[in-house]
N, C-alpha and C. Protein backbone atom coordinates (compact mmCIF):
# COMPACT_ATOMS: atom_id res chain seq x y z
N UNK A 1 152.21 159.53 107.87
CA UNK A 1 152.17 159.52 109.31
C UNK A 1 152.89 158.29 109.84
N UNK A 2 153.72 158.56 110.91
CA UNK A 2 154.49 157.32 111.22
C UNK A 2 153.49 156.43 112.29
N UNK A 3 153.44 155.36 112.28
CA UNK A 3 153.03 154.10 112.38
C UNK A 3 153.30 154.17 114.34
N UNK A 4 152.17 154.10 115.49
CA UNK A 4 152.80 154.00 116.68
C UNK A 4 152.10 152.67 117.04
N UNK A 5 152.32 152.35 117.81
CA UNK A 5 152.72 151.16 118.52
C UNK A 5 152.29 151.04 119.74
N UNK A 6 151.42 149.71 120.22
CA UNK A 6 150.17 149.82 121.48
C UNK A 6 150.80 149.32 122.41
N UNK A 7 152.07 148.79 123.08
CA UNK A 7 152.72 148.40 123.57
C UNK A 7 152.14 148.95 124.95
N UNK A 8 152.85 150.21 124.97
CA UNK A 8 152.63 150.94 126.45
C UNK A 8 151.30 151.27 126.61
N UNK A 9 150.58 151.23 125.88
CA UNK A 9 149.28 151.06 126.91
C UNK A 9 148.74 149.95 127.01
N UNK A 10 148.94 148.98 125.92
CA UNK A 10 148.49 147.08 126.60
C UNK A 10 149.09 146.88 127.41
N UNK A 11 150.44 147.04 127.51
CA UNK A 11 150.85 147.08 129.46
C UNK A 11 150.23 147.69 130.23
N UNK A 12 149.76 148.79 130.21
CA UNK A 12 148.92 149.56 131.54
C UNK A 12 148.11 149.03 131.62
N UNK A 13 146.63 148.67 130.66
CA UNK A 13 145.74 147.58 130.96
C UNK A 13 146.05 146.36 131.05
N UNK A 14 147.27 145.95 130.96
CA UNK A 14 147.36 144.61 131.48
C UNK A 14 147.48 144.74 132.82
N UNK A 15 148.30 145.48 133.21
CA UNK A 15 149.15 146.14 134.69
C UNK A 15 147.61 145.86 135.91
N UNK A 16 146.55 146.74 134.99
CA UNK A 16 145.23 146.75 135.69
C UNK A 16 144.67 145.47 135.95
N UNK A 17 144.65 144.57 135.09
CA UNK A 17 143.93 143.49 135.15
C UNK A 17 145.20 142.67 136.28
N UNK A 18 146.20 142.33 136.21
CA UNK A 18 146.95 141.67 136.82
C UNK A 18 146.75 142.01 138.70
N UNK A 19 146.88 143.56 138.40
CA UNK A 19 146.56 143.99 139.84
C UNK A 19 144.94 143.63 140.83
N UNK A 20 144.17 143.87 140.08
CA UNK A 20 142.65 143.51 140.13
C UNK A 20 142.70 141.59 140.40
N UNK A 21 143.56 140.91 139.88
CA UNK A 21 143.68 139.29 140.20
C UNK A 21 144.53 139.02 141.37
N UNK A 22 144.64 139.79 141.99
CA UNK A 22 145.69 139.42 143.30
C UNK A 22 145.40 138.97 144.27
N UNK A 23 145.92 137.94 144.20
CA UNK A 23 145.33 136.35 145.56
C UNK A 23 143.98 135.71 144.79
N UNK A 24 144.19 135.97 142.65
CA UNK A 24 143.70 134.37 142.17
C UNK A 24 144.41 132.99 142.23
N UNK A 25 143.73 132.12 141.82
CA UNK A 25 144.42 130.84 141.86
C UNK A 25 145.32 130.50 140.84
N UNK A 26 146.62 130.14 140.90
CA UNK A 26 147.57 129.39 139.56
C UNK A 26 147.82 130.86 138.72
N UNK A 27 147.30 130.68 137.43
CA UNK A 27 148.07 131.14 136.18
C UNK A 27 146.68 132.67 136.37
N UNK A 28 145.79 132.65 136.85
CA UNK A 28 144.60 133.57 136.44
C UNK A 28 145.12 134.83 137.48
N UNK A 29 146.62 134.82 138.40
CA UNK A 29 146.59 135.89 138.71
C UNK A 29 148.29 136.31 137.93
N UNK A 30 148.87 135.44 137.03
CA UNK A 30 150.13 135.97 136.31
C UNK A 30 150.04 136.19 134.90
N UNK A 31 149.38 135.51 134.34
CA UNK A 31 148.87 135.89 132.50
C UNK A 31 147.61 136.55 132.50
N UNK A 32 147.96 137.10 131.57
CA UNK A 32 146.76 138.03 131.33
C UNK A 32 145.94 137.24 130.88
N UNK A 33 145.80 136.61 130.07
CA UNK A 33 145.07 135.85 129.25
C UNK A 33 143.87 134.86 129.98
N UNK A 34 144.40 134.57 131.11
CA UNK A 34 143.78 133.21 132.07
C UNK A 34 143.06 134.70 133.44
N UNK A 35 144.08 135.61 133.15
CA UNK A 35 143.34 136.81 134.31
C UNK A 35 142.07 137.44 133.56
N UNK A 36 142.17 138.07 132.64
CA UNK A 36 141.08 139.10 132.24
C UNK A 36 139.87 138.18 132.33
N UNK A 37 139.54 137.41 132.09
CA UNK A 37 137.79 136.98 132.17
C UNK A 37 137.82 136.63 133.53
N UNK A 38 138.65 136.29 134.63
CA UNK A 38 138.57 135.86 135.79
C UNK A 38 138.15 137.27 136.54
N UNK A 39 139.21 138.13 136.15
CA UNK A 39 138.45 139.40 136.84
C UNK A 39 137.31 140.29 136.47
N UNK A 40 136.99 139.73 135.35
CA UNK A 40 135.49 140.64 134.38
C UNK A 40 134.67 139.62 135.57
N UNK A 41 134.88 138.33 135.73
CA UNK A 41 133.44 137.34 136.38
C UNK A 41 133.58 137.89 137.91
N UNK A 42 134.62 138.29 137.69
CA UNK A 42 134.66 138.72 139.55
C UNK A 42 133.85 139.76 140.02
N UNK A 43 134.46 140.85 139.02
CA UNK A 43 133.56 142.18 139.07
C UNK A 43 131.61 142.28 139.04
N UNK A 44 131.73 141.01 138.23
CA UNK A 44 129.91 140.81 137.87
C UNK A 44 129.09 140.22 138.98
N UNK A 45 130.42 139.77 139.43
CA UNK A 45 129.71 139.06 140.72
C UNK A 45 129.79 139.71 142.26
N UNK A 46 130.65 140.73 142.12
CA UNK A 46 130.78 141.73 143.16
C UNK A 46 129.31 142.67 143.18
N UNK A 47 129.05 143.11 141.79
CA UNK A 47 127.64 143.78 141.99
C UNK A 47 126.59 143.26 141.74
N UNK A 48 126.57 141.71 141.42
CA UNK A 48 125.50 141.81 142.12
C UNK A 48 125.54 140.93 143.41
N UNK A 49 126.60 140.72 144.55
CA UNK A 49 126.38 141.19 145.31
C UNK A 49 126.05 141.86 146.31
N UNK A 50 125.89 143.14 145.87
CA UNK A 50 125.88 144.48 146.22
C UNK A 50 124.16 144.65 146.38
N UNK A 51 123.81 143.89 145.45
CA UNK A 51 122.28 143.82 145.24
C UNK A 51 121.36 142.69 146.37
N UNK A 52 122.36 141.83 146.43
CA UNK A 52 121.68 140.58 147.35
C UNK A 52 122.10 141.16 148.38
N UNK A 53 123.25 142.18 148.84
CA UNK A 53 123.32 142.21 150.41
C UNK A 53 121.86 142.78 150.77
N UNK A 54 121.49 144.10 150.15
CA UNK A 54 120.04 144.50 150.48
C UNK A 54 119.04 143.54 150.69
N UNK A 55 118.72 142.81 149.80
CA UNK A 55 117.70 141.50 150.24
C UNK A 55 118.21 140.58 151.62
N UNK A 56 119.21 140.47 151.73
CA UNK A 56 119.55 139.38 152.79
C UNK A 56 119.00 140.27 154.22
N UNK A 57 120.07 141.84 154.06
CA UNK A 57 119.68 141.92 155.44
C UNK A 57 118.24 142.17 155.62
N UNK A 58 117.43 142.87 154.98
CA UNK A 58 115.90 142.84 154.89
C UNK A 58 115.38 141.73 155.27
N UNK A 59 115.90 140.67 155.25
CA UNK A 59 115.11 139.05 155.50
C UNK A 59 115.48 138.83 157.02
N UNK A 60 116.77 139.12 157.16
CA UNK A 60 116.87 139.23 158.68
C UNK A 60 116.40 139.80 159.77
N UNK A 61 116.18 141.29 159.14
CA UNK A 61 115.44 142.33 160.22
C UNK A 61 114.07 141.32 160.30
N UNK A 62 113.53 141.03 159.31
CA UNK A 62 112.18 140.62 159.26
C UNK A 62 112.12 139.28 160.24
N UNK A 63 112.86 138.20 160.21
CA UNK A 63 112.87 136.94 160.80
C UNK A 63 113.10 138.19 162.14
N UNK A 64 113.83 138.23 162.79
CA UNK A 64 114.57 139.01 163.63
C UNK A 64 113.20 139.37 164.19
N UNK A 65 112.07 140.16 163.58
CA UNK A 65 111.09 141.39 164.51
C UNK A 65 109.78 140.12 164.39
N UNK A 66 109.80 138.98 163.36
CA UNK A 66 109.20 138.25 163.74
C UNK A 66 109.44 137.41 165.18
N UNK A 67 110.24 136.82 165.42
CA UNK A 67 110.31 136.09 166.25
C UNK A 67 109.93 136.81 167.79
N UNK A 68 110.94 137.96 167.59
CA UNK A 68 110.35 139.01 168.97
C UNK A 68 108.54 139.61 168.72
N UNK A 69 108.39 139.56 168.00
CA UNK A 69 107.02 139.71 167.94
C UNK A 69 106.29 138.31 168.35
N UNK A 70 106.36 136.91 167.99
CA UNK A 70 106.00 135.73 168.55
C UNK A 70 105.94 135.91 170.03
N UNK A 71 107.14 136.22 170.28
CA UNK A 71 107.39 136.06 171.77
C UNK A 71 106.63 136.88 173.17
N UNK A 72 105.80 138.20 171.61
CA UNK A 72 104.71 139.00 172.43
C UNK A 72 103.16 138.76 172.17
N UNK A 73 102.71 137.15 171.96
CA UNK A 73 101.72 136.43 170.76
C UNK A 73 101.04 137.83 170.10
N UNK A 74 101.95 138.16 168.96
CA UNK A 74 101.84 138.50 167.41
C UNK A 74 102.43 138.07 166.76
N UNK A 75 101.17 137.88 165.12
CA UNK A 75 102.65 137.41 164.19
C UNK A 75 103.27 139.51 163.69
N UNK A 76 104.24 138.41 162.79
CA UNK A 76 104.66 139.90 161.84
C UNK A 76 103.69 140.77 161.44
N UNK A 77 102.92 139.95 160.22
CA UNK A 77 102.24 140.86 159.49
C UNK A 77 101.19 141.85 160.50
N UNK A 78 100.46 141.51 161.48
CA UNK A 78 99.55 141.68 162.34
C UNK A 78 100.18 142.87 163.20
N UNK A 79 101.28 142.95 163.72
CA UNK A 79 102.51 144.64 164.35
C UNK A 79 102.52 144.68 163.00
N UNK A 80 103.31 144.84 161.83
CA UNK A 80 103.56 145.89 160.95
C UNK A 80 101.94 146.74 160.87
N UNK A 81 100.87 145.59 160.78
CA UNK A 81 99.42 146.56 160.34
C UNK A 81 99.57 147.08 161.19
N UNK A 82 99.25 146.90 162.87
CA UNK A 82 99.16 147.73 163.84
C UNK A 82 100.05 148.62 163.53
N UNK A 83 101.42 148.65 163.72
CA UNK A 83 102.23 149.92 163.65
C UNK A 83 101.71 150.76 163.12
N UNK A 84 101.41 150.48 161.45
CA UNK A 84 101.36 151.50 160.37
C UNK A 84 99.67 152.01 160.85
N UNK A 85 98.97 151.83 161.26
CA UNK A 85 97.44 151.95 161.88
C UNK A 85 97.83 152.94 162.81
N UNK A 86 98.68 152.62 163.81
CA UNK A 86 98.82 153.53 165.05
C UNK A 86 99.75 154.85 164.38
N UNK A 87 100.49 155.01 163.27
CA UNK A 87 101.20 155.91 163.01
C UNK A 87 102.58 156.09 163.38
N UNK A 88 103.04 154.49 163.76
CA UNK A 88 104.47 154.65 163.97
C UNK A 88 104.92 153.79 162.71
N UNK A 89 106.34 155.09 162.63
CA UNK A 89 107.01 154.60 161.19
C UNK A 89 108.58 154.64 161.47
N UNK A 90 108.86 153.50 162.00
CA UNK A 90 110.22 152.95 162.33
C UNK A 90 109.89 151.96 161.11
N UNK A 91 111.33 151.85 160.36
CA UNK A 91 111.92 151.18 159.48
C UNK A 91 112.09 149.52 160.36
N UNK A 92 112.07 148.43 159.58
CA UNK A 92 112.51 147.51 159.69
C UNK A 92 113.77 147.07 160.47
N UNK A 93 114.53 147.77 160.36
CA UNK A 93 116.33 147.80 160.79
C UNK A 93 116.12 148.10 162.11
N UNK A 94 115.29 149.46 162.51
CA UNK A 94 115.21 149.96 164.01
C UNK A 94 114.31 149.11 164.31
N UNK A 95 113.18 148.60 164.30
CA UNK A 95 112.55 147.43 164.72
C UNK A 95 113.39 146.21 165.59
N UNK A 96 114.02 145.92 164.67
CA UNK A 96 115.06 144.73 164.54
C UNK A 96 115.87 145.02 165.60
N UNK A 97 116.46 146.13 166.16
CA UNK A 97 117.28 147.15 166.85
C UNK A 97 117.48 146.49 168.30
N UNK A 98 115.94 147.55 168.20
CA UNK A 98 115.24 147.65 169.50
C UNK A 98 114.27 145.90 169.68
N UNK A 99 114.24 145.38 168.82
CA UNK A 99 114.20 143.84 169.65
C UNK A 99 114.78 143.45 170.39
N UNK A 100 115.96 143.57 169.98
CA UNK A 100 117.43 142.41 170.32
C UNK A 100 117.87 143.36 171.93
N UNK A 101 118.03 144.58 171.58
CA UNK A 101 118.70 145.80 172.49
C UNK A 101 117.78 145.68 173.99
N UNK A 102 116.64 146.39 173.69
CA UNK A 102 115.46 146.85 174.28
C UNK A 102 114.04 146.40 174.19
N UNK A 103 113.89 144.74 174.59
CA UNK A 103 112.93 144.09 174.88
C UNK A 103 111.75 144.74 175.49
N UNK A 104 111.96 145.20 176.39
CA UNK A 104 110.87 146.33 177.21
C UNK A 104 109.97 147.30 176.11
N UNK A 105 111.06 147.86 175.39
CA UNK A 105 110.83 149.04 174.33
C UNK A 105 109.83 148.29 173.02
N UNK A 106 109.66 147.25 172.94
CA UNK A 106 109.72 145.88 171.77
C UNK A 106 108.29 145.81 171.84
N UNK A 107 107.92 145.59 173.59
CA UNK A 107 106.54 145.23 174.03
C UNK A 107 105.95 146.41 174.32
N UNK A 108 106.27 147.87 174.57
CA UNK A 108 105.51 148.64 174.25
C UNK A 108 105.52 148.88 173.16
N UNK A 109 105.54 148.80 171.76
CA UNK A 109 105.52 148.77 170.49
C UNK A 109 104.73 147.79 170.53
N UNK A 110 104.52 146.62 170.80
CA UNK A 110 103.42 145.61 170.58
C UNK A 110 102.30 145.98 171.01
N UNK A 111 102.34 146.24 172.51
CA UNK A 111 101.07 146.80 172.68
C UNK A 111 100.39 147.60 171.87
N UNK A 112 101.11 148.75 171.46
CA UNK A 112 100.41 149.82 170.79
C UNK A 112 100.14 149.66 169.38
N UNK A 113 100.44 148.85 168.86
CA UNK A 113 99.76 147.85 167.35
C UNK A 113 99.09 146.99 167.82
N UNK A 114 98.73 146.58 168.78
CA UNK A 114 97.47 145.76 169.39
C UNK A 114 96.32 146.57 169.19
N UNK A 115 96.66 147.86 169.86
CA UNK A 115 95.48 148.71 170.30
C UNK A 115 95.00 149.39 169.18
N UNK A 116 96.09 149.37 168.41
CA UNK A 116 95.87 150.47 166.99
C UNK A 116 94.94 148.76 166.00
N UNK A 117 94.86 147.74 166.53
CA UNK A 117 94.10 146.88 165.45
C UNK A 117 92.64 146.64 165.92
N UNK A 118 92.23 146.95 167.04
CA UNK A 118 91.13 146.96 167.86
C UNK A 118 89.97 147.62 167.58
């Protein structure tokens, strides 16, 4: 069997990795050599990005429906019980929403986790 030769496809995966380093710093976006682990750490760090964006914005809605909740003397935890007591099940995000948006809308939601803790 004649003997072939990896040429043309270590160029295509190089081709990949080179393309994937575009706008690295110095030599890690023209040699492969200084690119491939630059873009393997990139990639690792893209997902788990992907993972912390979920936690971040979750911390925000929460600061976010706290503070508008302060501003109606409740804390957080005290509206989420009420809410979930009274049977309203708006997510965190729409909470957060309708703080910022619809203040009016904010404090009838407070009220009615007041009444639902009573």
């Amino acid at each position: 069997m004649a003997r072939v030769k990896g040429g043309v496809n270590a160029k295509k995966r190089h081709k990949i990795i080179l393309k994937a380093a575009k706008g690295f710093y110095l030599s890690r976006r023209t040699t492969f050599k200084a690119a491939n682990p630059a873009v393997m750490r990139a990639l690792r760090s893209a997902q788990m990005g992907r993972k912390l964006r979920k936690r971040e914005f979750r911390k925000l809605w929460i600061t976010r429906i706290n503070a508008a909740a302060r501003m109606n003397d409740i804390s957080y935890s005290r509206l989420m019980d009420g809410l979930k007591k009274a049977g309203v099940e708006l997510n965190r995000k729409m909470l957060s929403e309708i703080a910022i948006h619809d203040p009016a809308g904010f404090t009838k939601l407070v009220e009615t986790a007041k009444a639902a803790l009573k």
